[in-house]
PDB file of N, CA and C in Angstrom:
ATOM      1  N   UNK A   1     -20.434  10.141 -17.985  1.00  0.00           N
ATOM      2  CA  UNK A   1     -20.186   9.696 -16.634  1.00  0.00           C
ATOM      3  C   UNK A   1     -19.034   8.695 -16.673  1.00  0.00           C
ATOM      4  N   UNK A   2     -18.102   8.821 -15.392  1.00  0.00           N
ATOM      5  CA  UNK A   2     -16.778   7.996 -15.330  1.00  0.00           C
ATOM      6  C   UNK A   2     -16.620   7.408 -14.390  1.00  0.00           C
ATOM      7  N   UNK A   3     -16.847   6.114 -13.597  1.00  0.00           N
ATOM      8  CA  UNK A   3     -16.078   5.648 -12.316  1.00  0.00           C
ATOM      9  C   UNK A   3     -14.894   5.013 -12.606  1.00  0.00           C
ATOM     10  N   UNK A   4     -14.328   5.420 -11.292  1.00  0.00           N
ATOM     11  CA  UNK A   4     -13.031   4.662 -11.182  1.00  0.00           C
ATOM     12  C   UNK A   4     -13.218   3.686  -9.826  1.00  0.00           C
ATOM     13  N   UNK A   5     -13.412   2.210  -9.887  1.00  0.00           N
ATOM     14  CA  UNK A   5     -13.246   1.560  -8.885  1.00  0.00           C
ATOM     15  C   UNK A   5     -12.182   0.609  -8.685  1.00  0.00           C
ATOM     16  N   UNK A   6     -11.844   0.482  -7.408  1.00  0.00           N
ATOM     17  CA  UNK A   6     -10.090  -0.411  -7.373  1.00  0.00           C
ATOM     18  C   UNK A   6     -11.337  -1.514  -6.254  1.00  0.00           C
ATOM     19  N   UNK A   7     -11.061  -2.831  -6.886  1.00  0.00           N
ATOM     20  CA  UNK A   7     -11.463  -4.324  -6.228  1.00  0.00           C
ATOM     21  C   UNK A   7     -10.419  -5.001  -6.296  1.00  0.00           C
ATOM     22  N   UNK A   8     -10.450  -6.503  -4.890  1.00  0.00           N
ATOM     23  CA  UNK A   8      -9.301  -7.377  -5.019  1.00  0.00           C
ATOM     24  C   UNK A   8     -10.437  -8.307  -5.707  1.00  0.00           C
ATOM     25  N   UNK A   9      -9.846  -9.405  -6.570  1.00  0.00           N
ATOM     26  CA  UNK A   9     -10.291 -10.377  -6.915  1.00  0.00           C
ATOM     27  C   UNK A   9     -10.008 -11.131  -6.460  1.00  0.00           C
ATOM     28  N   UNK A  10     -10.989 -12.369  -6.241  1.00  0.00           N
ATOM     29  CA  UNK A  10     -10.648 -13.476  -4.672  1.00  0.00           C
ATOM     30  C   UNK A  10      -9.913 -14.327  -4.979  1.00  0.00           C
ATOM     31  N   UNK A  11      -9.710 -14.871  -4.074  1.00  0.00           N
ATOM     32  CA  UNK A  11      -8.755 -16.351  -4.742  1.00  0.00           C
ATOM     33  C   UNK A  11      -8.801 -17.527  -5.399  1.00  0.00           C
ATOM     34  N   UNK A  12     -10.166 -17.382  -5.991  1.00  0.00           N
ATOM     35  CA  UNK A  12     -10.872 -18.160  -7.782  1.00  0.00           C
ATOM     36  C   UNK A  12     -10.495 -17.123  -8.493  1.00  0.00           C
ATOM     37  N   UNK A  13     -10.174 -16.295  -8.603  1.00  0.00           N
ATOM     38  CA  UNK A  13      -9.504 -15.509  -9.441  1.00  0.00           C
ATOM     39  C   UNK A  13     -11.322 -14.617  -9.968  1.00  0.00           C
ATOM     40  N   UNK A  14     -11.940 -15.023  -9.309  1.00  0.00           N
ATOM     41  CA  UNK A  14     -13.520 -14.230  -9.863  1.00  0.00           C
ATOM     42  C   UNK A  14     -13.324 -12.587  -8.797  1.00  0.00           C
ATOM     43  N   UNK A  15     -14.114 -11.460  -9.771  1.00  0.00           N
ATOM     44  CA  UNK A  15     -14.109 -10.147  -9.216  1.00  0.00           C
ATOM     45  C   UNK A  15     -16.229  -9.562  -9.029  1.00  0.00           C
ATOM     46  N   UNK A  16     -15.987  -9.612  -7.684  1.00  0.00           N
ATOM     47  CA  UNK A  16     -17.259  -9.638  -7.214  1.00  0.00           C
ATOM     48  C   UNK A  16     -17.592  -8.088  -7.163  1.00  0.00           C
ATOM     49  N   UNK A  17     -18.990  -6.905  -7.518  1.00  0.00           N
ATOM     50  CA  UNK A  17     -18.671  -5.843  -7.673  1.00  0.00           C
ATOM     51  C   UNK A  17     -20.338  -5.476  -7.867  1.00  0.00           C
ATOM     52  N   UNK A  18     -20.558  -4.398  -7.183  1.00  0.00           N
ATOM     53  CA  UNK A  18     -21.858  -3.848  -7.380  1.00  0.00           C
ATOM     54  C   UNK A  18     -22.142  -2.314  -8.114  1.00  0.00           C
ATOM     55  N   UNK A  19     -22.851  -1.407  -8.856  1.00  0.00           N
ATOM     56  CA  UNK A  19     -22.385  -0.216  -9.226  1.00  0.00           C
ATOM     57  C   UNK A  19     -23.940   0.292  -9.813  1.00  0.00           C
ATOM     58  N   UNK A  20     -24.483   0.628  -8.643  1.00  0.00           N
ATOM     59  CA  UNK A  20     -25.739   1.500  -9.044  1.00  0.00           C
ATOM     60  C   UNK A  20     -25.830   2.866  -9.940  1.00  0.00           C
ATOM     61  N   UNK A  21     -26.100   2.708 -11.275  1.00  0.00           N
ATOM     62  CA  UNK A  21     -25.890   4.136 -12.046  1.00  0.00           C
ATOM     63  C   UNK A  21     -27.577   4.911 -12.185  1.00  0.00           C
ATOM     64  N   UNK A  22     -28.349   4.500 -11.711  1.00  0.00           N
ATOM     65  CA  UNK A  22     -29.527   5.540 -11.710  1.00  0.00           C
ATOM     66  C   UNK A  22     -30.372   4.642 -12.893  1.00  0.00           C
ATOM     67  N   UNK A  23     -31.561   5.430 -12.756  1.00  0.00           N
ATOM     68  CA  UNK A  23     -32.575   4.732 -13.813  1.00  0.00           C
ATOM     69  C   UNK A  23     -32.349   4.966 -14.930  1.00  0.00           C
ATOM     70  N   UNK A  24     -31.678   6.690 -15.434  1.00  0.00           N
ATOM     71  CA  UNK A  24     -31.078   6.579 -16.625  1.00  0.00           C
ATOM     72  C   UNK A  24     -30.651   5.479 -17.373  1.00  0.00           C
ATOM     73  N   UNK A  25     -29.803   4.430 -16.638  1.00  0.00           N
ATOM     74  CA  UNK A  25     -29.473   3.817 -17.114  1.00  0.00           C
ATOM     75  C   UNK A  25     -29.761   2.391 -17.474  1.00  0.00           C
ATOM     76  N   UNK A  26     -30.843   2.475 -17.025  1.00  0.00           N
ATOM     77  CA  UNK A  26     -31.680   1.378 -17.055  1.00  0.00           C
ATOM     78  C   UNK A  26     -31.721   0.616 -18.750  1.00  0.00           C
ATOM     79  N   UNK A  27     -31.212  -0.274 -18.546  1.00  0.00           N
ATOM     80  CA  UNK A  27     -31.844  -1.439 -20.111  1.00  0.00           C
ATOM     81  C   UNK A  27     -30.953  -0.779 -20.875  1.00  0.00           C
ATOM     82  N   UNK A  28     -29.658  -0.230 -20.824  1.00  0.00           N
ATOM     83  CA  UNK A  28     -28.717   0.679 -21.644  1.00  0.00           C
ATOM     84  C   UNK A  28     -27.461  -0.612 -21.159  1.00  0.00           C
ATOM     85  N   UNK A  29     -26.217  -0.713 -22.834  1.00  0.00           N
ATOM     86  CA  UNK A  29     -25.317  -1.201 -22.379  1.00  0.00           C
ATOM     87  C   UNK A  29     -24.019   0.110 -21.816  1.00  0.00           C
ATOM     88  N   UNK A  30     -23.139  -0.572 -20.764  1.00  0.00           N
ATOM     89  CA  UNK A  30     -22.156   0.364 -20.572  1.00  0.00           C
ATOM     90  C   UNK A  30     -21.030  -0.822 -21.065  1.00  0.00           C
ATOM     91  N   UNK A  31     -19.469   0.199 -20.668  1.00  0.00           N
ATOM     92  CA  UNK A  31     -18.769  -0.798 -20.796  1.00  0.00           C
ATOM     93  C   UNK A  31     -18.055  -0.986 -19.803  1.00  0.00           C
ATOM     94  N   UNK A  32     -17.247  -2.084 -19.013  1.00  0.00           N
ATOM     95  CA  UNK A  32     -16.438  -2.276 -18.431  1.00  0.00           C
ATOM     96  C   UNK A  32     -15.333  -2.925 -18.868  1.00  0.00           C
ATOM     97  N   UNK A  33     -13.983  -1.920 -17.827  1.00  0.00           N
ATOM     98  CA  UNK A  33     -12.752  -2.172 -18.509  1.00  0.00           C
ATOM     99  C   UNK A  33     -11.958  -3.082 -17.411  1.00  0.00           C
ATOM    100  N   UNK A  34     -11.270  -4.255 -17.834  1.00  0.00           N
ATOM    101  CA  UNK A  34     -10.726  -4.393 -16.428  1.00  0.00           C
ATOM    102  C   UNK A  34      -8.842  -3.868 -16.728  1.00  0.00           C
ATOM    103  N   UNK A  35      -8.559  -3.496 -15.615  1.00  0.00           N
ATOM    104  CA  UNK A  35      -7.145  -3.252 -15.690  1.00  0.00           C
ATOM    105  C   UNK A  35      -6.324  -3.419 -14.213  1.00  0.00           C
ATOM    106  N   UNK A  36      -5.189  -4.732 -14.667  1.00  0.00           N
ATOM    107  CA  UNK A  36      -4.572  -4.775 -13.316  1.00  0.00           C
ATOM    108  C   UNK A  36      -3.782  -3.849 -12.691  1.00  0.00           C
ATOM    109  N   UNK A  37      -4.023  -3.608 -11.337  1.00  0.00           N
ATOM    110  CA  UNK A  37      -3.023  -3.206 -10.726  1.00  0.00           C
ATOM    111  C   UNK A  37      -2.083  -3.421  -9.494  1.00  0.00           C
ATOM    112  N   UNK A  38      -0.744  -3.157  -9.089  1.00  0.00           N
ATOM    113  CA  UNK A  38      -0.270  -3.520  -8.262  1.00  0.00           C
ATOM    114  C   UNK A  38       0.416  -5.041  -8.400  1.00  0.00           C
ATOM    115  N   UNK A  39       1.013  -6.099  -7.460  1.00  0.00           N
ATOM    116  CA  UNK A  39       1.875  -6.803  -7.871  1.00  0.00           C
ATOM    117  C   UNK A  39       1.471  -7.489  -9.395  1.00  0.00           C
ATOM    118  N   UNK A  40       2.291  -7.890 -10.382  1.00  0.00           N
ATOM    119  CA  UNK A  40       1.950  -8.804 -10.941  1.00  0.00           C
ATOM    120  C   UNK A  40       0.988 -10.339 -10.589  1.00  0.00           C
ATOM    121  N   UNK A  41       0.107 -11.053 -11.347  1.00  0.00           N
ATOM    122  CA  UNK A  41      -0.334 -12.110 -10.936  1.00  0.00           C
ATOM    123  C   UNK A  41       0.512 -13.090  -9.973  1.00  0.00           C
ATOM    124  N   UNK A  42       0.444 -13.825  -9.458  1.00  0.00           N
ATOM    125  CA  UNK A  42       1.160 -15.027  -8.969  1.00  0.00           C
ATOM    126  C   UNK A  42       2.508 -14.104  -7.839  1.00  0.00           C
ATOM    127  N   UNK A  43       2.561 -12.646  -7.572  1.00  0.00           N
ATOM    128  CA  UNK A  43       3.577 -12.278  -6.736  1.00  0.00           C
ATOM    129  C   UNK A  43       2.499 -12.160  -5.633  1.00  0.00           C
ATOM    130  N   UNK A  44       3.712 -12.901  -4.227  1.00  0.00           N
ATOM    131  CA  UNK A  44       2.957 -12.689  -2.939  1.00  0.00           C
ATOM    132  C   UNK A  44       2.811 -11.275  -2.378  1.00  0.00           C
ATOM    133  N   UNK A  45       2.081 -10.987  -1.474  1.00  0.00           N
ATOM    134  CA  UNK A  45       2.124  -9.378  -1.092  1.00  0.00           C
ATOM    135  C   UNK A  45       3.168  -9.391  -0.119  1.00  0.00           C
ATOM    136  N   UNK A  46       3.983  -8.190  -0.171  1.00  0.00           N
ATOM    137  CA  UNK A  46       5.252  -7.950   1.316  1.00  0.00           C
ATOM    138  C   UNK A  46       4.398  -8.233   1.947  1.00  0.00           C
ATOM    139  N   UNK A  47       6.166  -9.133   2.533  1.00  0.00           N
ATOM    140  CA  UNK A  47       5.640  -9.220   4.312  1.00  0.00           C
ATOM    141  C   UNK A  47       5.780  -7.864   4.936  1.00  0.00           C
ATOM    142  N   UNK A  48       5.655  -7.762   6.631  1.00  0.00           N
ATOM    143  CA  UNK A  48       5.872  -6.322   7.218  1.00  0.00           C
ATOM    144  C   UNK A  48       7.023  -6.299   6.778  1.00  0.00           C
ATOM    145  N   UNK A  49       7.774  -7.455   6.831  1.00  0.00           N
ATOM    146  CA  UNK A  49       9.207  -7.082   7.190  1.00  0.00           C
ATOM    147  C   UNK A  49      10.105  -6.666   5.566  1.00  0.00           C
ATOM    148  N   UNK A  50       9.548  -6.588   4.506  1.00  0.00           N
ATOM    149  CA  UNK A  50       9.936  -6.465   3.401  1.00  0.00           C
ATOM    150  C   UNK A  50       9.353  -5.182   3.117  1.00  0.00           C
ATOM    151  N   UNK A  51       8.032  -4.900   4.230  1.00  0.00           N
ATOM    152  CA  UNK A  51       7.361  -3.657   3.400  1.00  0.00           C
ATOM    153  C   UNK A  51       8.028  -2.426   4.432  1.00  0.00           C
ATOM    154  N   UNK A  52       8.290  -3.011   5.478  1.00  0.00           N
ATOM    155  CA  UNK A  52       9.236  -1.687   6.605  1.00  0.00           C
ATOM    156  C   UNK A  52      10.520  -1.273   5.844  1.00  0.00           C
ATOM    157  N   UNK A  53      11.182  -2.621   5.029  1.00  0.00           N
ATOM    158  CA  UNK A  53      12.390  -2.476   4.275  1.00  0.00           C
ATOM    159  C   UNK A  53      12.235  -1.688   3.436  1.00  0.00           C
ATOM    160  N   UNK A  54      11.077  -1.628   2.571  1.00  0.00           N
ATOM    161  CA  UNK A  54      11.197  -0.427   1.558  1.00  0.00           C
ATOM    162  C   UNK A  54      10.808   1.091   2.189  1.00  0.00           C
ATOM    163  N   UNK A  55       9.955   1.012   3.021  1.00  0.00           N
ATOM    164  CA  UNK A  55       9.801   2.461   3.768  1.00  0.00           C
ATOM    165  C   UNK A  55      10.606   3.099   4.110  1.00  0.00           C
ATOM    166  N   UNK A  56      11.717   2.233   4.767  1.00  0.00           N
ATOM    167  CA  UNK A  56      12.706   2.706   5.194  1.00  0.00           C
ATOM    168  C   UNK A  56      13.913   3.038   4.161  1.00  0.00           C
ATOM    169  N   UNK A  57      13.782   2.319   3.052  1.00  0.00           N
ATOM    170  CA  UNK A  57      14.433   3.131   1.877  1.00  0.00           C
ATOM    171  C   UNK A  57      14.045   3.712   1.219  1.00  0.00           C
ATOM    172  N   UNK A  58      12.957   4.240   1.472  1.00  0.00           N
ATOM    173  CA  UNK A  58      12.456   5.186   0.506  1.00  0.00           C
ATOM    174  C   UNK A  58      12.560   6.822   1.503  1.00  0.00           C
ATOM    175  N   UNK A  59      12.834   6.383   2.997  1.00  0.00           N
ATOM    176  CA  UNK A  59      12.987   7.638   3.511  1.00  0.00           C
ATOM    177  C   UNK A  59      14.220   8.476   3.392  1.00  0.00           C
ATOM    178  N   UNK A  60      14.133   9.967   3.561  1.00  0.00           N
ATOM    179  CA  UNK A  60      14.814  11.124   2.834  1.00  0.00           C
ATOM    180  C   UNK A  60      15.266  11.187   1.579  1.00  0.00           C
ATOM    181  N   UNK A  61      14.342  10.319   0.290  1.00  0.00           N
ATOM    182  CA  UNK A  61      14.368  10.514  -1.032  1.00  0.00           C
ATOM    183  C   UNK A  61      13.751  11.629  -1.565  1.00  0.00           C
ATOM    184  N   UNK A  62      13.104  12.560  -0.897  1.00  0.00           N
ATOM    185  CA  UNK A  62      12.372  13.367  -1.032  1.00  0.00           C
ATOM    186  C   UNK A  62      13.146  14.710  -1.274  1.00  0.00           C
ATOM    187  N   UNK A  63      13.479  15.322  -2.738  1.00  0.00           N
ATOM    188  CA  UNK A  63      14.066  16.202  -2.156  1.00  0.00           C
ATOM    189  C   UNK A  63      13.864  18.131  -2.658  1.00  0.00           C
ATOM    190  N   UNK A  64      12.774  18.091  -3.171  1.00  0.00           N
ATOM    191  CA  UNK A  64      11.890  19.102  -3.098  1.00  0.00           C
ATOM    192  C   UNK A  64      11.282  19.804  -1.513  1.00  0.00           C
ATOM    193  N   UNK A  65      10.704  20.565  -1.823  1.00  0.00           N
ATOM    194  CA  UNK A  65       9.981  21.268  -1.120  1.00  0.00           C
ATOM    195  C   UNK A  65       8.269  21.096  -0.733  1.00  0.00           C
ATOM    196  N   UNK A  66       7.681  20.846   0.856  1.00  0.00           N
ATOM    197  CA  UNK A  66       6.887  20.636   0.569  1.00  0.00           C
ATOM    198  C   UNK A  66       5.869  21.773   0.606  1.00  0.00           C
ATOM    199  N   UNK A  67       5.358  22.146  -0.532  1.00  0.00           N
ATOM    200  CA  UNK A  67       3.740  23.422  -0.008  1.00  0.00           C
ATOM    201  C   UNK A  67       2.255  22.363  -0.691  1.00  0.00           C
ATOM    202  N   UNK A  68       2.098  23.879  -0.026  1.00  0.00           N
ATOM    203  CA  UNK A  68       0.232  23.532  -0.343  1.00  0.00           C
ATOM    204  C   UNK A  68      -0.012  24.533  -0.708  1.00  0.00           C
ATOM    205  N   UNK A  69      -0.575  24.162  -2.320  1.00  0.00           N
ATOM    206  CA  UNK A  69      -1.095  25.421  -3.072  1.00  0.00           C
ATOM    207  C   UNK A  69      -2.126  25.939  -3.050  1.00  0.00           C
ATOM    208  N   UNK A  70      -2.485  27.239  -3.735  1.00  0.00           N
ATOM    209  CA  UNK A  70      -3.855  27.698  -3.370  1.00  0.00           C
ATOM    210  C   UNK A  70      -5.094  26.729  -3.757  1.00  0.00           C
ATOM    211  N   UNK A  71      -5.860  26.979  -2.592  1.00  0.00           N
ATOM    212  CA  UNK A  71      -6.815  26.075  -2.115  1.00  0.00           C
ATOM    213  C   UNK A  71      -8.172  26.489  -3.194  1.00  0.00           C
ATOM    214  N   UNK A  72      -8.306  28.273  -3.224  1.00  0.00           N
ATOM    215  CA  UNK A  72      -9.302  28.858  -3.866  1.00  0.00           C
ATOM    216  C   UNK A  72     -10.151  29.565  -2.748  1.00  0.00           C
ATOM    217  N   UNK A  73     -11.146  29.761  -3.804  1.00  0.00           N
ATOM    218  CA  UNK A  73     -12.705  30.188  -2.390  1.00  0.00           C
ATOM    219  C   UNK A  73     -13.520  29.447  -2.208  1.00  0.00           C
ATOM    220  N   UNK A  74     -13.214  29.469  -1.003  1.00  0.00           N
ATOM    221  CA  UNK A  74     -14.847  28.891  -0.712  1.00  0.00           C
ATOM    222  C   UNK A  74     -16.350  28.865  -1.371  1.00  0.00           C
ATOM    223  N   UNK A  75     -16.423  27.820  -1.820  1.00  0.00           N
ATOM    224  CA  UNK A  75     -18.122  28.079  -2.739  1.00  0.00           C
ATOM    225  C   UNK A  75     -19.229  28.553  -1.919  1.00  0.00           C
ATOM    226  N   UNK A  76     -19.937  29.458  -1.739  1.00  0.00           N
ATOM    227  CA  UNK A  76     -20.967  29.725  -1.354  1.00  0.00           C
ATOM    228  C   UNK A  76     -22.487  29.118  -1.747  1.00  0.00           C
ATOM    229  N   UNK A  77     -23.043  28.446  -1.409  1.00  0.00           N
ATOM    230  CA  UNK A  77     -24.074  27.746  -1.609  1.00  0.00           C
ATOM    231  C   UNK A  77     -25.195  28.300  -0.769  1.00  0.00           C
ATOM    232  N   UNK A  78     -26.594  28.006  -1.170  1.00  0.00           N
ATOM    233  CA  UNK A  78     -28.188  27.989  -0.560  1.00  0.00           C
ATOM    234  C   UNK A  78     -28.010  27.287   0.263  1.00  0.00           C
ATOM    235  N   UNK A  79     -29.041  27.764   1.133  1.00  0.00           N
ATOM    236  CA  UNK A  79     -29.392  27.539   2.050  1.00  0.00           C
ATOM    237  C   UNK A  79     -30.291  26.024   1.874  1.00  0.00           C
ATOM    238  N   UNK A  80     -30.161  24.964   2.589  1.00  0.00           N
ATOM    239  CA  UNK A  80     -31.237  23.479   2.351  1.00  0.00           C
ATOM    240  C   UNK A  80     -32.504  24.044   3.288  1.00  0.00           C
ATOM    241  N   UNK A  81     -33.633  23.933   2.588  1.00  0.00           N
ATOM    242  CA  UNK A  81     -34.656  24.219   3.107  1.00  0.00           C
ATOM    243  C   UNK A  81     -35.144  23.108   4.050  1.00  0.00           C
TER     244      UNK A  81
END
């Protein structure tokens, strides 16, 4: 079994977090990994006006094609009694 969870950590720098894995797992150690992401420590988050600035340069960088690939079939499943 694998989760992937993304938390902010508050501004004590503590990461508050709940993660019910079943009774299986009861009295068993797991491990947790922490890994940052997004600005470095100590960088403020854009303002609008820095984050419209990059949107707006990042528009018509795109220069592929866009599709949507096959989706598949539909799974057929039972009926819930």
């Amino acid at each position: 079994m694998k989760y992937s969870l993304l938390h902010r950590v508050d501004a004590e720098g503590v990461l508050h977090f709940g993660l019910e894995l079943g009774e299986e797992y009861a009295n068993k150690f797991v491990r947790v990994t922490v890994e940052g992401v997004g600005p470095a420590s100590g960088d403020a988050p854009l303002s609008d006006e820095e984050w419209s600035k990059r949107v707006k340069d990042l528009a018509g960088k795109w220069l592929g094609e866009f599709e949507r690939p096959p989706q598949g079939e539909y799974e057929q499943r039972e009926e819930l009694s």
